[in-house]
Protein backbone atom coordinates (compact mmCIF):
# COMPACT_ATOMS: atom_id res chain seq x y z
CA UNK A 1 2.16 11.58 -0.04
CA UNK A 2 0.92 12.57 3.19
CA UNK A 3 -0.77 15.79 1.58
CA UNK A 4 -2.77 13.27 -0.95
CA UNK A 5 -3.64 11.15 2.08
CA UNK A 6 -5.25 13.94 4.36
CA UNK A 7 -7.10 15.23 1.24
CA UNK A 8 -8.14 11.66 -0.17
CA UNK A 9 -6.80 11.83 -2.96
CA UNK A 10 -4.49 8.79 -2.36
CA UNK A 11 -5.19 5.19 -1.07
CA UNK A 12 -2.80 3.14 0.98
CA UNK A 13 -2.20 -0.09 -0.23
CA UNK A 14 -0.32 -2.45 2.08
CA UNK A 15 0.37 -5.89 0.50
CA UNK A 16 2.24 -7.75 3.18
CA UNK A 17 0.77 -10.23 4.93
CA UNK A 18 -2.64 -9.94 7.08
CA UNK A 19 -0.03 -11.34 10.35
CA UNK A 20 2.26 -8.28 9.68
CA UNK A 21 -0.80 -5.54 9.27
CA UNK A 22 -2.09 -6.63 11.93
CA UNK A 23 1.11 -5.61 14.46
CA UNK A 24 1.26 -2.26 12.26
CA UNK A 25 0.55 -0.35 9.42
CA UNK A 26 0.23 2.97 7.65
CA UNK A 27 -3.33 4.75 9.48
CA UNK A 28 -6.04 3.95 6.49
CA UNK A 29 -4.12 1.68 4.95
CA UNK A 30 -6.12 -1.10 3.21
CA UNK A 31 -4.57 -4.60 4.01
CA UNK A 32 -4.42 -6.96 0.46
CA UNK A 33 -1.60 -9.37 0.81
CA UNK A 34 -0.40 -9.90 -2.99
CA UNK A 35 -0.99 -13.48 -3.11
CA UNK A 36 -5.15 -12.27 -3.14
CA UNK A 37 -4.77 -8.91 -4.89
CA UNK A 38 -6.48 -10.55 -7.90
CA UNK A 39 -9.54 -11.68 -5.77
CA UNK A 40 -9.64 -8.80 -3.94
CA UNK A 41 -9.70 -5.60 -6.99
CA UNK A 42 -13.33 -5.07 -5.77
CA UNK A 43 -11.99 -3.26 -2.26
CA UNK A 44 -9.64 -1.39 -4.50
CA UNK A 45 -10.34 2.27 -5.79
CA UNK A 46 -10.89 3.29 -9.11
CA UNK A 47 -11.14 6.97 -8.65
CA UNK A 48 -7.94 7.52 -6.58
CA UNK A 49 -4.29 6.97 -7.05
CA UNK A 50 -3.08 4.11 -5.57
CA UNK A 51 0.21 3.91 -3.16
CA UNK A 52 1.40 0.25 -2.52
CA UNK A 53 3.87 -0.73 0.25
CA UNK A 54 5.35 -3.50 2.07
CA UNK A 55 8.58 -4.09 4.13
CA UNK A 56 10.67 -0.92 2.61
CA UNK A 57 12.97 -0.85 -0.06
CA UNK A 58 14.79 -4.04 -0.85
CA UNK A 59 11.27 -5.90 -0.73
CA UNK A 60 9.44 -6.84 -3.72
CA UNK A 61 5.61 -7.35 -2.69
CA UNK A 62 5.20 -3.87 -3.63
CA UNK A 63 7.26 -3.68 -6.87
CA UNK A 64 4.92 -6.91 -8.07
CA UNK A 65 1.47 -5.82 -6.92
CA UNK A 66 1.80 -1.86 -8.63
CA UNK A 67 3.28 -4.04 -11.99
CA UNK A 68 -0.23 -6.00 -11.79
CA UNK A 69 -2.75 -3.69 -10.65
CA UNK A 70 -0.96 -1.12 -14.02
CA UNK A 71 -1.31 -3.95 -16.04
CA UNK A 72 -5.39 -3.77 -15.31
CA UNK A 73 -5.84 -0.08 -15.53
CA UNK A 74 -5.03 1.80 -12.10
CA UNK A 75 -3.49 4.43 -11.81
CA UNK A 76 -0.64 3.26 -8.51
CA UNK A 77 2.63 3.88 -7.84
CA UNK A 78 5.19 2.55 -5.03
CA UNK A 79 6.02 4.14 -1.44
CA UNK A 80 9.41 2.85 -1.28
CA UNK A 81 10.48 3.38 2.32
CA UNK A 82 8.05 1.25 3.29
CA UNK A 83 6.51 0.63 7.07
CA UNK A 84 9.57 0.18 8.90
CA UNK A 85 10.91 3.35 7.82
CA UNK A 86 7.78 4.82 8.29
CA UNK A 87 7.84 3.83 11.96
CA UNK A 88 11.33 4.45 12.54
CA UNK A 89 10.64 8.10 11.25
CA UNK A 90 7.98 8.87 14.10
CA UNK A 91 5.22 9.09 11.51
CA UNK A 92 1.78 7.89 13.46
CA UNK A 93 1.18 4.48 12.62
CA UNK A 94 -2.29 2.32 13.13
């Protein structure tokens, strides 16, 4: 995943809450919490694959937004560690 980010060939998706982005995310991540995902398709894109995340594993945010957004066409698939175990990995976070 982190080859596909550094050549832009992948797009971060992070659909917990805008409170929880805020304190931390993925760098480049794009923030869509799933209750707007349908409003918000527009910031999505359509020429990239599409990794979605939330709190890690056992949460389902993630599971239910990459269900939707295959439903309408993308092409998405889940990151299922998540941000915690992203940060508790020493990956560089934003």
């Amino acid at each position: 995943m982190v080859a596909g980010l550094s050549s832009g060939k992948v797009a971060l998706l992070d659909v917990r809450p805008e409170e929880e982005f805020e304190a931390g995310h993925l760098p480049e991540a794009i923030n869509i919490p799933l209750e707007q995902l349908d409003a918000m398709l527009d910031k999505l894109p359509r020429d990239r694959e599409i990794v979605a995340y939330c709190r890690g594993p056992y949460c389902v945010l993630s599971h239910e937004a990459v269900q939707r957004l295959r439903q309408l066409g993308y092409r998405v698939r889940r990151f299922e560690e998540g941000y915690p175990e992203w940060k508790a990995a020493g990956l560089p976070v934003a």
